[in-house]
Protein backbone atom coordinates (compact mmCIF):
# COMPACT_ATOMS: atom_id res chain seq x y z
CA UNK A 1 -6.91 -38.94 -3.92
CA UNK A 2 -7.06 -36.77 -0.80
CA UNK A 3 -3.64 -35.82 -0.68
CA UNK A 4 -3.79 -34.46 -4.55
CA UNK A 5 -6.77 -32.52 -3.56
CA UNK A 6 -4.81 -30.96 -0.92
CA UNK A 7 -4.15 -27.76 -2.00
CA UNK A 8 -8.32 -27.13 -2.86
CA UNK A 9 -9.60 -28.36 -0.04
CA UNK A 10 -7.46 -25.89 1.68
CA UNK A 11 -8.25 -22.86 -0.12
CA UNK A 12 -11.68 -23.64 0.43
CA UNK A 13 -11.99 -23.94 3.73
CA UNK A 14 -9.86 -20.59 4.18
CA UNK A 15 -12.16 -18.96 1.94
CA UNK A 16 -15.20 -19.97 3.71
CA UNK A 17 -13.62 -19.13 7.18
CA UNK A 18 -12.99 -15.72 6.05
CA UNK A 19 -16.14 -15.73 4.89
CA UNK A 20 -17.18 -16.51 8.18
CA UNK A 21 -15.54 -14.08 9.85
CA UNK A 22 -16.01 -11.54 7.59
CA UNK A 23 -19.91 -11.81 8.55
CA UNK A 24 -20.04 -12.60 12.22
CA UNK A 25 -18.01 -9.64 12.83
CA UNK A 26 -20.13 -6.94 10.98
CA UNK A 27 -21.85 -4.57 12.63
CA UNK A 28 -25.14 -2.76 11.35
CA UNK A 29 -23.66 0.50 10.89
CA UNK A 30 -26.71 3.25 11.69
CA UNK A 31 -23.77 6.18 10.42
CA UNK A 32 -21.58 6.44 7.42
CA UNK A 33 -18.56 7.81 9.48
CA UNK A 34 -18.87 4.49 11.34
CA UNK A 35 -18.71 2.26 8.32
CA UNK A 36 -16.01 4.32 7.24
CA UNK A 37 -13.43 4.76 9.72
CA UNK A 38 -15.30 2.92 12.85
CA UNK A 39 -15.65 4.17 16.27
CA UNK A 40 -12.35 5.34 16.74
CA UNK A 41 -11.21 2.91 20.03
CA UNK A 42 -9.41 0.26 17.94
CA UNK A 43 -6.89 -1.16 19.66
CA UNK A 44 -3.30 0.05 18.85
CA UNK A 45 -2.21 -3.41 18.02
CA UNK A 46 -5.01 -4.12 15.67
CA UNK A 47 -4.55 -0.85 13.54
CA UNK A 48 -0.75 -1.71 13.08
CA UNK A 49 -1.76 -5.47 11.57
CA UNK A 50 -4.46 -3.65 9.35
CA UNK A 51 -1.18 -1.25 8.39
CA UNK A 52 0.87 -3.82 7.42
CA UNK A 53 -1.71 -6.08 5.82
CA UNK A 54 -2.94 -3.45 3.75
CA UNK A 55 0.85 -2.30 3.01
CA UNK A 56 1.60 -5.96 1.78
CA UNK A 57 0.06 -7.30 -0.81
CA UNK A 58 0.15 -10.42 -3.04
CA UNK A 59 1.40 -8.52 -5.67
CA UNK A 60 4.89 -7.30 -4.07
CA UNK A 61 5.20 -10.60 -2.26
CA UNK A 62 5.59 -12.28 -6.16
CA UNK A 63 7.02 -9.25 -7.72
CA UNK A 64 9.77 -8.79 -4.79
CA UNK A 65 11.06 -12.15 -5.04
CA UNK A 66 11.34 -12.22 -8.97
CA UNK A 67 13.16 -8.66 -8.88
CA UNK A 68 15.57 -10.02 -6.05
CA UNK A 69 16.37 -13.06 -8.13
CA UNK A 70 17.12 -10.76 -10.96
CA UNK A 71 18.46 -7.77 -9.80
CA UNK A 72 20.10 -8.64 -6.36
CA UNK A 73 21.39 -5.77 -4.11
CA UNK A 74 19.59 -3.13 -5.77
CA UNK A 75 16.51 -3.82 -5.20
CA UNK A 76 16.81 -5.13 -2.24
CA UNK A 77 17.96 -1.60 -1.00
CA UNK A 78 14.64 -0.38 -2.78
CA UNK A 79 12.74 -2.46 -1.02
CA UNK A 80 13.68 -1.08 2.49
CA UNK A 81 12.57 2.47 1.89
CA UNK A 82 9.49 1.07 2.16
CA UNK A 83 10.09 1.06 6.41
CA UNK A 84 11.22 4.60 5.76
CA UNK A 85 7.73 5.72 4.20
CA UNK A 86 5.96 4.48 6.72
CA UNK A 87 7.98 6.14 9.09
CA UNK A 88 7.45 9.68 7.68
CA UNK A 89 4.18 9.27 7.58
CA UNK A 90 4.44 8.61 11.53
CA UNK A 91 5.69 12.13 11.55
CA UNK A 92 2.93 13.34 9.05
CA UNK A 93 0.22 12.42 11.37
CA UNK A 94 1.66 14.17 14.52
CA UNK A 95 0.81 17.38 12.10
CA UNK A 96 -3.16 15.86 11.66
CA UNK A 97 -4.63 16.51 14.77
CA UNK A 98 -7.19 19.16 12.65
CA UNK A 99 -7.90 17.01 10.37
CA UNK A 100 -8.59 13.74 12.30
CA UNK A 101 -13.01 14.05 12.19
CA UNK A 102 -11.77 13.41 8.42
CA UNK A 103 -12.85 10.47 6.30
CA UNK A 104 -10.36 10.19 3.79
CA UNK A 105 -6.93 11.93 2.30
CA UNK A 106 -9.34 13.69 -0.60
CA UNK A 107 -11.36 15.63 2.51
CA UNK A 108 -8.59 17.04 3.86
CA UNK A 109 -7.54 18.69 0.72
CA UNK A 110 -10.90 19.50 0.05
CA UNK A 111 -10.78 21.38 3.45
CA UNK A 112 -7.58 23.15 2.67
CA UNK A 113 -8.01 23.72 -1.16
CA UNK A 114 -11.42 23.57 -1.90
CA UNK A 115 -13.88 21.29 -4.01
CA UNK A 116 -11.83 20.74 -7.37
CA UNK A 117 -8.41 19.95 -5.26
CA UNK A 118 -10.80 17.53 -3.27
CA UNK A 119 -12.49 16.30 -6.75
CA UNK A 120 -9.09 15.40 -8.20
CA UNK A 121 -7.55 13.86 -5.27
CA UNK A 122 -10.63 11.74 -5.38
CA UNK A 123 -10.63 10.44 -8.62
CA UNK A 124 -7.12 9.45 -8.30
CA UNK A 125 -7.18 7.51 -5.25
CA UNK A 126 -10.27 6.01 -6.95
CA UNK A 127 -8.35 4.91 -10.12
CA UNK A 128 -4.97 3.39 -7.92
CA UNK A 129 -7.29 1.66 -5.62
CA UNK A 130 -9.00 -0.06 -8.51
CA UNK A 131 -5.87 -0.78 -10.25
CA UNK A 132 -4.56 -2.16 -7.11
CA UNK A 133 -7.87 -4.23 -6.49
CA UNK A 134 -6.63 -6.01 -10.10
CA UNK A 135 -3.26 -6.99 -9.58
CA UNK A 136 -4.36 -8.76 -6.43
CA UNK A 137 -7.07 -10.79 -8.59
CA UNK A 138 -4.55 -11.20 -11.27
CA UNK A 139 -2.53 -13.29 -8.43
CA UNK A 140 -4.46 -15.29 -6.71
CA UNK A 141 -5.37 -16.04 -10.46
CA UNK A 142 -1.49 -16.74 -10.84
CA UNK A 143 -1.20 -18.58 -7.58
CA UNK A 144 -4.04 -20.64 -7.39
CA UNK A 145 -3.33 -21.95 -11.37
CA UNK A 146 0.06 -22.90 -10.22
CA UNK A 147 -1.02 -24.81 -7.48
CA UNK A 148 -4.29 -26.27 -8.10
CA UNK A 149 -4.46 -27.88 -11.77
CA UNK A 150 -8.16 -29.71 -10.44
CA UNK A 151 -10.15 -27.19 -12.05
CA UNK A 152 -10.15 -23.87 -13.55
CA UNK A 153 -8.22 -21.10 -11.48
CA UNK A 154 -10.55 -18.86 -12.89
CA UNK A 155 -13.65 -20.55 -10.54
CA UNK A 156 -11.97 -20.35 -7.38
CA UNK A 157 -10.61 -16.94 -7.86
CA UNK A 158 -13.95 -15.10 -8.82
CA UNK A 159 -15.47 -17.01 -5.41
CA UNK A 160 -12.37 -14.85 -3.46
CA UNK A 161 -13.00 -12.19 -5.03
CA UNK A 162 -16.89 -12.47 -4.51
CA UNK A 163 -16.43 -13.34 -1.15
CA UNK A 164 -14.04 -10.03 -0.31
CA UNK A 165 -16.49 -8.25 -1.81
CA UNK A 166 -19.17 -9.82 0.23
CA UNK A 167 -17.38 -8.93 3.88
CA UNK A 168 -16.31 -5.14 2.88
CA UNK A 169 -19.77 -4.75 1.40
CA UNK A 170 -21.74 -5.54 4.44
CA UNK A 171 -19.08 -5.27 7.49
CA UNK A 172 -17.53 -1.79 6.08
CA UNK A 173 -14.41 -1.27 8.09
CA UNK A 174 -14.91 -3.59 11.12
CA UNK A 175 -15.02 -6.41 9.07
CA UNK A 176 -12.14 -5.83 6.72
CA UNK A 177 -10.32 -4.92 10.30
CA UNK A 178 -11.07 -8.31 11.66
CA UNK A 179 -10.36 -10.03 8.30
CA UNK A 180 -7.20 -8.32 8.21
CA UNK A 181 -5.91 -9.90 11.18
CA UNK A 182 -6.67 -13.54 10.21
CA UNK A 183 -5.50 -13.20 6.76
CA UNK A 184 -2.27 -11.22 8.15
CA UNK A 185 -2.03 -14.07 10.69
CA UNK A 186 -2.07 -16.57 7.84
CA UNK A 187 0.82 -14.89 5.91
CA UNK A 188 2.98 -14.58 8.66
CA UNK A 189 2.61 -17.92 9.88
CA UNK A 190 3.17 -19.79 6.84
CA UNK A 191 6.02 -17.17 5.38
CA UNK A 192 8.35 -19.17 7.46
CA UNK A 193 7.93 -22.70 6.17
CA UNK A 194 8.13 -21.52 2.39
CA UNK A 195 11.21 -19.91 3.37
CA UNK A 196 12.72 -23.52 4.80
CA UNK A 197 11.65 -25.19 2.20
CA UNK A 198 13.57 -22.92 -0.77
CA UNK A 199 16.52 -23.00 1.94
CA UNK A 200 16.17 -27.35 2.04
CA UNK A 201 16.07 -27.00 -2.14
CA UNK A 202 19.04 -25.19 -2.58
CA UNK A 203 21.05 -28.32 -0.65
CA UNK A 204 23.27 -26.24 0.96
CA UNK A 205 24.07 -24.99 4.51
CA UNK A 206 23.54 -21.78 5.62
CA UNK A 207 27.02 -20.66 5.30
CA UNK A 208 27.82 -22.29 2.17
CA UNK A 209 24.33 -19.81 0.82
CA UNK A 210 25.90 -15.91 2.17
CA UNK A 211 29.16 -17.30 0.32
CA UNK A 212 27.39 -18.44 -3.25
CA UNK A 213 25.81 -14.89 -2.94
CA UNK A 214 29.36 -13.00 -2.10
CA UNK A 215 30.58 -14.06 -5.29
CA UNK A 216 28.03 -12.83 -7.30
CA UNK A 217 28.49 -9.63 -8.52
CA UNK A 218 24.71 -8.15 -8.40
CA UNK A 219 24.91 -8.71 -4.71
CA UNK A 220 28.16 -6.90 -4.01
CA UNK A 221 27.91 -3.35 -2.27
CA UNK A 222 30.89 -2.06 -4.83
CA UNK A 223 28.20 -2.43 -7.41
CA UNK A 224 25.74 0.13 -5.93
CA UNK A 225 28.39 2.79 -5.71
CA UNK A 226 29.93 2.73 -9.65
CA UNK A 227 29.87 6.38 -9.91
CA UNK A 228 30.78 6.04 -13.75
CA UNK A 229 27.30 4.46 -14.24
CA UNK A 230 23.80 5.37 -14.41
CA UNK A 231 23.15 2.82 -11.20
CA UNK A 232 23.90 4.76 -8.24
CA UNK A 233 21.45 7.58 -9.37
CA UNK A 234 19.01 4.86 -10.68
CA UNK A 235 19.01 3.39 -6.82
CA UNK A 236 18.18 6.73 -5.13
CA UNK A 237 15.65 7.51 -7.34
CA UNK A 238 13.89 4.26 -6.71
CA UNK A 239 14.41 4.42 -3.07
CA UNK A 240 12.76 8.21 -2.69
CA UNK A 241 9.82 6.76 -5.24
CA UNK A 242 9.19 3.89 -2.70
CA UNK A 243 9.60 6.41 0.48
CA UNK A 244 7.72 9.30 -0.49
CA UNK A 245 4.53 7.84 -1.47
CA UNK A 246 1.54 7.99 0.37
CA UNK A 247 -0.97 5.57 -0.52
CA UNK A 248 -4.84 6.22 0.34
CA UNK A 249 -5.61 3.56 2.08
CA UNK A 250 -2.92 3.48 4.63
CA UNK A 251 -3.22 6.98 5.17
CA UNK A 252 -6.82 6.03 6.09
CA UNK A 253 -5.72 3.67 8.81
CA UNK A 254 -4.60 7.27 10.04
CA UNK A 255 -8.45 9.12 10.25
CA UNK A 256 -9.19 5.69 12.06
CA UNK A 257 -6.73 6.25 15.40
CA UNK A 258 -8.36 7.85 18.33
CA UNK A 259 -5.83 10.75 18.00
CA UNK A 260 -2.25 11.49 16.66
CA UNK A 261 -0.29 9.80 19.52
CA UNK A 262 -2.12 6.75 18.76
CA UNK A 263 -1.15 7.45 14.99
CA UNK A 264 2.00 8.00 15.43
CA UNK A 265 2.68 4.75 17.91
CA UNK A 266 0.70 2.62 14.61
CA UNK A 267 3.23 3.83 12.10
CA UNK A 268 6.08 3.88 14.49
CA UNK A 269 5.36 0.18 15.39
CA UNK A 270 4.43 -1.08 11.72
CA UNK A 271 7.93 0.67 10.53
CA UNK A 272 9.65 -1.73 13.01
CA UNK A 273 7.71 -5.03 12.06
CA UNK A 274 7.67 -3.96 8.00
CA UNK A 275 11.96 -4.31 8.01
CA UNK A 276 11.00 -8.17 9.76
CA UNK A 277 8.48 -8.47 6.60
CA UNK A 278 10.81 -7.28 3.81
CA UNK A 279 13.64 -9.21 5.18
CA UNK A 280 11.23 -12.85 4.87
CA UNK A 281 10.39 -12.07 1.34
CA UNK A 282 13.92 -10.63 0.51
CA UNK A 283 15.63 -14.19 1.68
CA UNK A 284 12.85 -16.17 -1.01
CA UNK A 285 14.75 -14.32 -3.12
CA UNK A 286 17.86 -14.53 -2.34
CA UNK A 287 17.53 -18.68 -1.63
CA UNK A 288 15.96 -19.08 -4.81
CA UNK A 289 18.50 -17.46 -6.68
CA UNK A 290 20.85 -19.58 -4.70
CA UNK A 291 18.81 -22.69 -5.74
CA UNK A 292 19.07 -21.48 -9.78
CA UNK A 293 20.83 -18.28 -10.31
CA UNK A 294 19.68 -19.08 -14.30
CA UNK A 295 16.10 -18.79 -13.88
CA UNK A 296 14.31 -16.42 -16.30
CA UNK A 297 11.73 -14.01 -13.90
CA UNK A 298 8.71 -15.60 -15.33
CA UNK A 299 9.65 -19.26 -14.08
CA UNK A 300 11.16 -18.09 -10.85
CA UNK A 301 7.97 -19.29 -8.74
CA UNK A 302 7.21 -22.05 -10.81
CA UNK A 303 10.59 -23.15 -9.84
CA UNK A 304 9.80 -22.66 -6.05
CA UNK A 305 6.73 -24.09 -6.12
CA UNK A 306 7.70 -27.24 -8.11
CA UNK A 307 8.05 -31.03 -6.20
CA UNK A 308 6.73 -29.26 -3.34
CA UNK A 309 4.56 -31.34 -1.09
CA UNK A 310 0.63 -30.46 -2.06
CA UNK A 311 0.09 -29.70 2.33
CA UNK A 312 2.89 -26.66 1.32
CA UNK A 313 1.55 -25.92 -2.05
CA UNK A 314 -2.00 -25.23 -0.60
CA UNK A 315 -0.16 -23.26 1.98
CA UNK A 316 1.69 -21.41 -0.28
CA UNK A 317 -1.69 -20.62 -1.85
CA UNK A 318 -3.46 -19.39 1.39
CA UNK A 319 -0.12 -16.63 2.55
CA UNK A 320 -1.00 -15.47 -0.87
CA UNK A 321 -4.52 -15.44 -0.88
CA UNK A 322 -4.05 -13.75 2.84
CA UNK A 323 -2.24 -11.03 1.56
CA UNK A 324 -4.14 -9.98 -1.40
CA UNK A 325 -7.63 -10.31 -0.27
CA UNK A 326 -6.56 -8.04 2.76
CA UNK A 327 -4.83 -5.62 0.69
CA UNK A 328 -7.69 -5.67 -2.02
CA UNK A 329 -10.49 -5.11 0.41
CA UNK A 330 -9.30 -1.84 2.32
CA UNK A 331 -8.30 -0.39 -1.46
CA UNK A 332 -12.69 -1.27 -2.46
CA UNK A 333 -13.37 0.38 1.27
CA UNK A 334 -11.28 3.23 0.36
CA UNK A 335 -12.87 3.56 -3.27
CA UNK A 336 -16.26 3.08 -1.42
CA UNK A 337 -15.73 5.89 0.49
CA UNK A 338 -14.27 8.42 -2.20
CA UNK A 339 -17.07 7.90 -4.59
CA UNK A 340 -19.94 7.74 -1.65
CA UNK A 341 -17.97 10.85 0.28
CA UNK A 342 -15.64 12.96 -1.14
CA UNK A 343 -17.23 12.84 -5.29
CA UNK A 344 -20.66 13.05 -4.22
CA UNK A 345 -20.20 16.38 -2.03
CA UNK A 346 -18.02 18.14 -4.48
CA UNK A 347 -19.84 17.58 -7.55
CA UNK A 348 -23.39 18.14 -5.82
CA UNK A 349 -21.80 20.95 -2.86
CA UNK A 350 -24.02 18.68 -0.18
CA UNK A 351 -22.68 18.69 3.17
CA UNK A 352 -25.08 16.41 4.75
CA UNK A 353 -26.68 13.96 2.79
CA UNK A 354 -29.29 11.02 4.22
CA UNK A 355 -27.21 8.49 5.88
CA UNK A 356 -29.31 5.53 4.59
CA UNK A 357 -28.52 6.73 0.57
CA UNK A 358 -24.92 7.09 1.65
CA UNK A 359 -24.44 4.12 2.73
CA UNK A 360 -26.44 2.70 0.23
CA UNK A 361 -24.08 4.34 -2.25
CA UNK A 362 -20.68 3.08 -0.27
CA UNK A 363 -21.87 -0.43 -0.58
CA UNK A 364 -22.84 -0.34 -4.54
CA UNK A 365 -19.40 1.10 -5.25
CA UNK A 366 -17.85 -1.87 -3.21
CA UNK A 367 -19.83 -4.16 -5.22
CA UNK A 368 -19.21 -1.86 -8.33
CA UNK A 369 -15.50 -1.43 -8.39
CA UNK A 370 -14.88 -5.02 -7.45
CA UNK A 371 -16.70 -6.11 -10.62
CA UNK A 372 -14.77 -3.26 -12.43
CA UNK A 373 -11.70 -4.76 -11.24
CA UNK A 374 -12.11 -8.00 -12.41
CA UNK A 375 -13.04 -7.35 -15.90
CA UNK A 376 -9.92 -5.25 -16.01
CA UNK A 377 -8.13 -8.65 -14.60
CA UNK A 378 -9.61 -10.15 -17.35
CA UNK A 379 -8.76 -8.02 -20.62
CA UNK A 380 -5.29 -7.73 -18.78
CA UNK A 381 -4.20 -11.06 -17.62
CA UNK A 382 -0.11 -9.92 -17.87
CA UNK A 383 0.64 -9.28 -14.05
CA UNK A 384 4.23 -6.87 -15.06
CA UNK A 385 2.21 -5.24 -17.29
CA UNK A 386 -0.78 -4.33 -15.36
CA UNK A 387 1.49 -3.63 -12.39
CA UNK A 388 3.90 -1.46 -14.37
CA UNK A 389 0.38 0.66 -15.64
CA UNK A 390 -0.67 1.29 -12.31
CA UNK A 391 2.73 1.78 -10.28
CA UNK A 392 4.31 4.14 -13.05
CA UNK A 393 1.63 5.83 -14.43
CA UNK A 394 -1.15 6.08 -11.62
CA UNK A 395 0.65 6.23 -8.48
CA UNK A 396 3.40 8.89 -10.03
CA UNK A 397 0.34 11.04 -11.16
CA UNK A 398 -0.82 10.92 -8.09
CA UNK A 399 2.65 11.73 -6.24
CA UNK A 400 2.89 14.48 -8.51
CA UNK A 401 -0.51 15.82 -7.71
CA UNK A 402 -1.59 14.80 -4.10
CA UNK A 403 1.32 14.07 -2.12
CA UNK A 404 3.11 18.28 -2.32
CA UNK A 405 -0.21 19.97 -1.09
CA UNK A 406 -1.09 17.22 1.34
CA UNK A 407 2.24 17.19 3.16
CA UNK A 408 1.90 21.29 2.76
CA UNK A 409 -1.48 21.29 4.91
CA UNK A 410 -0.10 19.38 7.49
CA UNK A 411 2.91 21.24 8.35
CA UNK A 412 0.63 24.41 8.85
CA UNK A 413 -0.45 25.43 5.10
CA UNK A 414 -3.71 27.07 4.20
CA UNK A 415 -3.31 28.09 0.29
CA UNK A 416 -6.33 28.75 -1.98
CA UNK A 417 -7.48 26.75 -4.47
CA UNK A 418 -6.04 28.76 -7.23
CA UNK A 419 -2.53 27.66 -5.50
CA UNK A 420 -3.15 24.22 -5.57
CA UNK A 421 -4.72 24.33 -9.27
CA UNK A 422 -1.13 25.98 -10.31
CA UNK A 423 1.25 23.70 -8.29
CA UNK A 424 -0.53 20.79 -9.68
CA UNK A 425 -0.26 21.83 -13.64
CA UNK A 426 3.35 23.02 -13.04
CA UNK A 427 3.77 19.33 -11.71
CA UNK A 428 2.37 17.42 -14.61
CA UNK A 429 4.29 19.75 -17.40
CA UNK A 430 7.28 19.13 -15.52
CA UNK A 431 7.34 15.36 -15.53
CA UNK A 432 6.23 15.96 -18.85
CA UNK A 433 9.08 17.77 -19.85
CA UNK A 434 11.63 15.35 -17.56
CA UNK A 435 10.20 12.47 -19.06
CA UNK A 436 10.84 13.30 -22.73
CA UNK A 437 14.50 14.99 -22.40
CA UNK A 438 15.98 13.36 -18.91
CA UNK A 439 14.80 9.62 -19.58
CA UNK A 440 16.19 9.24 -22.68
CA UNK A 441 20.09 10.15 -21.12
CA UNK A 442 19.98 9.08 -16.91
CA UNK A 443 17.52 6.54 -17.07
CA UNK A 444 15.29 8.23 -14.40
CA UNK A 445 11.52 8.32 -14.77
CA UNK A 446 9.71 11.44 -13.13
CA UNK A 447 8.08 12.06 -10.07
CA UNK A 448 10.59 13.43 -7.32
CA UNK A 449 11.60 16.53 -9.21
CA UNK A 450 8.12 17.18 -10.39
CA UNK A 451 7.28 16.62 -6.45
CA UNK A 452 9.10 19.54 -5.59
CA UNK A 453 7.95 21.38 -8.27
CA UNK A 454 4.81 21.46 -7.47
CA UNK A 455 5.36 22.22 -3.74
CA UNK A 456 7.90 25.58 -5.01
CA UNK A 457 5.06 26.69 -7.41
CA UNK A 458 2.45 26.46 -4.62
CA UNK A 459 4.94 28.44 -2.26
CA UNK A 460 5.61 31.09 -5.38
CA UNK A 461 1.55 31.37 -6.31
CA UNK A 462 1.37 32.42 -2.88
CA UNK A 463 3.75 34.80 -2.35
CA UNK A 464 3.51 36.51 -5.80
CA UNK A 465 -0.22 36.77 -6.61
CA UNK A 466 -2.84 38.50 -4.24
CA UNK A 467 -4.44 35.63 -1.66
CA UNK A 468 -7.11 35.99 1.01
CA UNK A 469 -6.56 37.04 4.03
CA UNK A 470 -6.96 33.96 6.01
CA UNK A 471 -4.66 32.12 3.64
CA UNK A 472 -0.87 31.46 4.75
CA UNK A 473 1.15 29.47 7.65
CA UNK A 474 -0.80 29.25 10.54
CA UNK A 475 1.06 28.27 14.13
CA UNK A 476 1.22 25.35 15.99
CA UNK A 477 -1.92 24.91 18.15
CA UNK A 478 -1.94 24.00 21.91
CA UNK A 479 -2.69 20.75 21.10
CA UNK A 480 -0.02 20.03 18.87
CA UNK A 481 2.50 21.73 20.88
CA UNK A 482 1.45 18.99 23.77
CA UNK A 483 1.60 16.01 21.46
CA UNK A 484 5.51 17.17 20.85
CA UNK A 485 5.88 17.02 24.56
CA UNK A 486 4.31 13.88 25.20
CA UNK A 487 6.46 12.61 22.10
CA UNK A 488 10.17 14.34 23.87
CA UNK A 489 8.76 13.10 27.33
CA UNK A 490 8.19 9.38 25.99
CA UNK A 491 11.88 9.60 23.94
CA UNK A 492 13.81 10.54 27.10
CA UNK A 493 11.94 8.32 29.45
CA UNK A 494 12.89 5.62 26.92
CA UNK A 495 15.96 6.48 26.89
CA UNK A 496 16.55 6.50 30.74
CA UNK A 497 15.13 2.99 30.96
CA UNK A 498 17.36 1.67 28.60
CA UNK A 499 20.60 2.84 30.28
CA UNK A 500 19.87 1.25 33.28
């Protein structure tokens, strides 16, 4: 009877151990900034495991392998822009050194742009960090009901959820830090043994698997590069849409470094270890195709997880669990802290409020929007669906929106708000227009082009119409002039070392 109840007992106990250390690591936090972002002397290694873990969620672990299966090559390439993303944003935060006393990506526009521009970045983030909060309840829903068949999924996966709520509630940032690293931990050790035991199922060596998938056609390069079809165009959009996004809670991890070397070494290092991630889930894909190239996407884990021992279906369960209860609590912190921070001062123009009523107002709107996210789990139970909402409408809103006069302000901008206002509606009416008359004939949604867009109409409101006179470019400062020393200084003496 013990070895059916396997898979439960485990999920419990890793549920109560995060629990655990969820708890025993939390600090009473006498300021806001330091349930926020901390106390700024994290370790270097532990930011770049709270990177990744909030980078990789549940989510893309189950939708990556069902889009390899089906798609092949293509997405695969798609996939690995997602290295390249964090990469630029290494190069973003070199640029952040004046904004680094900042709390959150909606501040610093707020500093730049003024209240509204802070307003709107904030109830965007706010909306994608809910949304993402759901699809990572709406698997361990999935992967809990398609390992454990004792009782209802639904039981176990409100106590996660309750229990991630719990931790970010009363820890704030150290705990979901801490918890990051276990649950990261967990993935990454039990990654490996799901992908042996897909490789033992397909009964084949490990030759005999690269030359099954050279003579398939969705995994040949000559099928990327079929000028004559929609496809090649179709891959770079996809590729830009998964590099040039910058999602609100990893650009947090950012306002939580010490400084911008220490930044720049987290996303430099978390580039390097995200290509070893993408390349474990990739090969799920890839050996379950092997195993049944026929597989419909909605059966493709059911087929991986079936006549597997309960010991690896309860591990299965727990690299799942690990990756979307660390993924879900740093999107509630980061909701926490828009609603508590950035709404609260630009609706009521307070620049110091009581810390007590703060934080008493970050931890109701942890409690808040993980309740909010569950009932949205609930009246939307269809994972593609509920992923395809928030991925294609939500995060390309806020691309179109955020990402142009965010990148502006760290490269030197200082436009008024009546610039950012304009960039932002020339944006929206031109994915508007691109999605009505281009999608129909290419196949390309909108964002990129809309991107730009807004980042030209910013540049042209600027130029054309009166501004301030402390609006414009400003020059590097002394202290970003010295980072990009340091930064040549480290390259060559790298680069000395390694030819000897």
């Amino acid at each position: 009877m013990i070895r059916y109840n396997a898979p439960l007992l485990m999920v419990l106990i890793f549920l109560l151990l995060t629990l655990a250390v969820g708890l025993y690591v939390s600090e009473r936090a006498t300021t806001f900034r330091a349930y926020a972002v901390g106390n700024k002397r994290l370790h270097t290694t532990t930011l770049v495991v709270t990177v990744l873990a909030t980078t990789f969620g549940g989510g893309g672990l189950m939708r990556t392998v069902s889009k390899v299966h089906a798609m092949g090559l293509h997405h695969i390439v798609v996939i690995f822009a997602l290295p390249l993303g964090l990469w630029i944003n290494s190069l973003l935060v070199l640029r952040m050194e004046p904004f680094m006393a900042h709390l959150s990506i909606a501040e610093t526009l707020g500093s730049v742009y003024g209240k509204y521009t802070r307003l709107i970045a904030a109830l965007l983030s706010i909306c994608f960090s809910i949304g993402v909060v759901a699809i990572q309840i709406n698997v361990m829903s999935s992967a809990i009901g398609m390992c454990i068949h004792l009782i209802d999924p639904r039981i176990v996966t409100v106590l996660a959820t309750l229990i991630l709520i719990a931790y970010a509630m009363v820890g704030g940032i150290r705990s979901i830090t801490i918890t990051d690293i276990w649950q990261f931990a967990t993935f990454t050790i039990i990654i490996p043994l799901l992908i042996k035991f897909v490789f033992i199922k397909t009964d084949q060596s490990f030759l005999e698997v690269i030359c099954t998938l050279k003579k398939q056609e969705k995994f040949q390069f000559s099928q990327l590069f079929q000028w004559n079809k929609e496809q090649p165009l179709k891959l770079i959009w996809d590729s830009l849409s998964v590099a040039c996004f910058l999602d609100p809670s990893v650009v947090q991890r950012a306002y939580m470094a010490s400084g911008p070397i220490q930044a720049y070494k987290v996303f430099c290092r978390a580039t390097l270890f995200s290509v070893i991630i993408i390349g474990c889930i990739a090969s799920i894909g890839l050996l379950a195709f092997v195993g049944n190239p026929m597989l419909p996407p909605t059966t493709i884990w059911p087929y991986i997880l079936a006549d597997m021992p309960p010991v690896y279906k309860g591990c299965v369960v727990l690299s799942l669990l690990g990756m979307t209860m660390s993924t879900a609590d740093s999107n509630l912190h980061t909701a926490a802290i828009m609603v508590s921070h950035d709404i609260v001062e630009s609706i009521r123009g307070i620049k110091t409020i009581p810390y007590v009523h703060q934080l008493r107002l970050a931890k109701l709107t942890t409690l808040v929007t993980g309740l909010l996210a569950m009932i949205i789990t609930v009246y939307c139970s269809d994972l593609i669906q509920l992923s395809r909402f928030v991925f294609t409408s939500i995060m390309t809103f806020f691309k179109i929106i955020i990402i142009p006069p965010f990148s502006l302000a760290v490269f030197g901008f200082r436009g008024s708000a009546r610039t950012a206002l304009i960039g932002m509606t020339i944006g929206i009416l031109t994915a508007l227009t691109l999605k009505k008359w281009l999608q129909l004939t290419i196949g390309i949604g909108w964002g990129l082009l809309p991107m730009v867009a807004n980042g030209l109409a910013m540049m042209a409101t600027h130029y054309l119409l009166p501004q301030p006179t402390d609006k414009g470019w400003i020059p590097k400062n002394h202290q970003q002039k010295r980072i990009q020393q340091l930064i040549r200084a480290f390259k060559k003496y790298k680069k000395s070392i390694d030819l000897e």
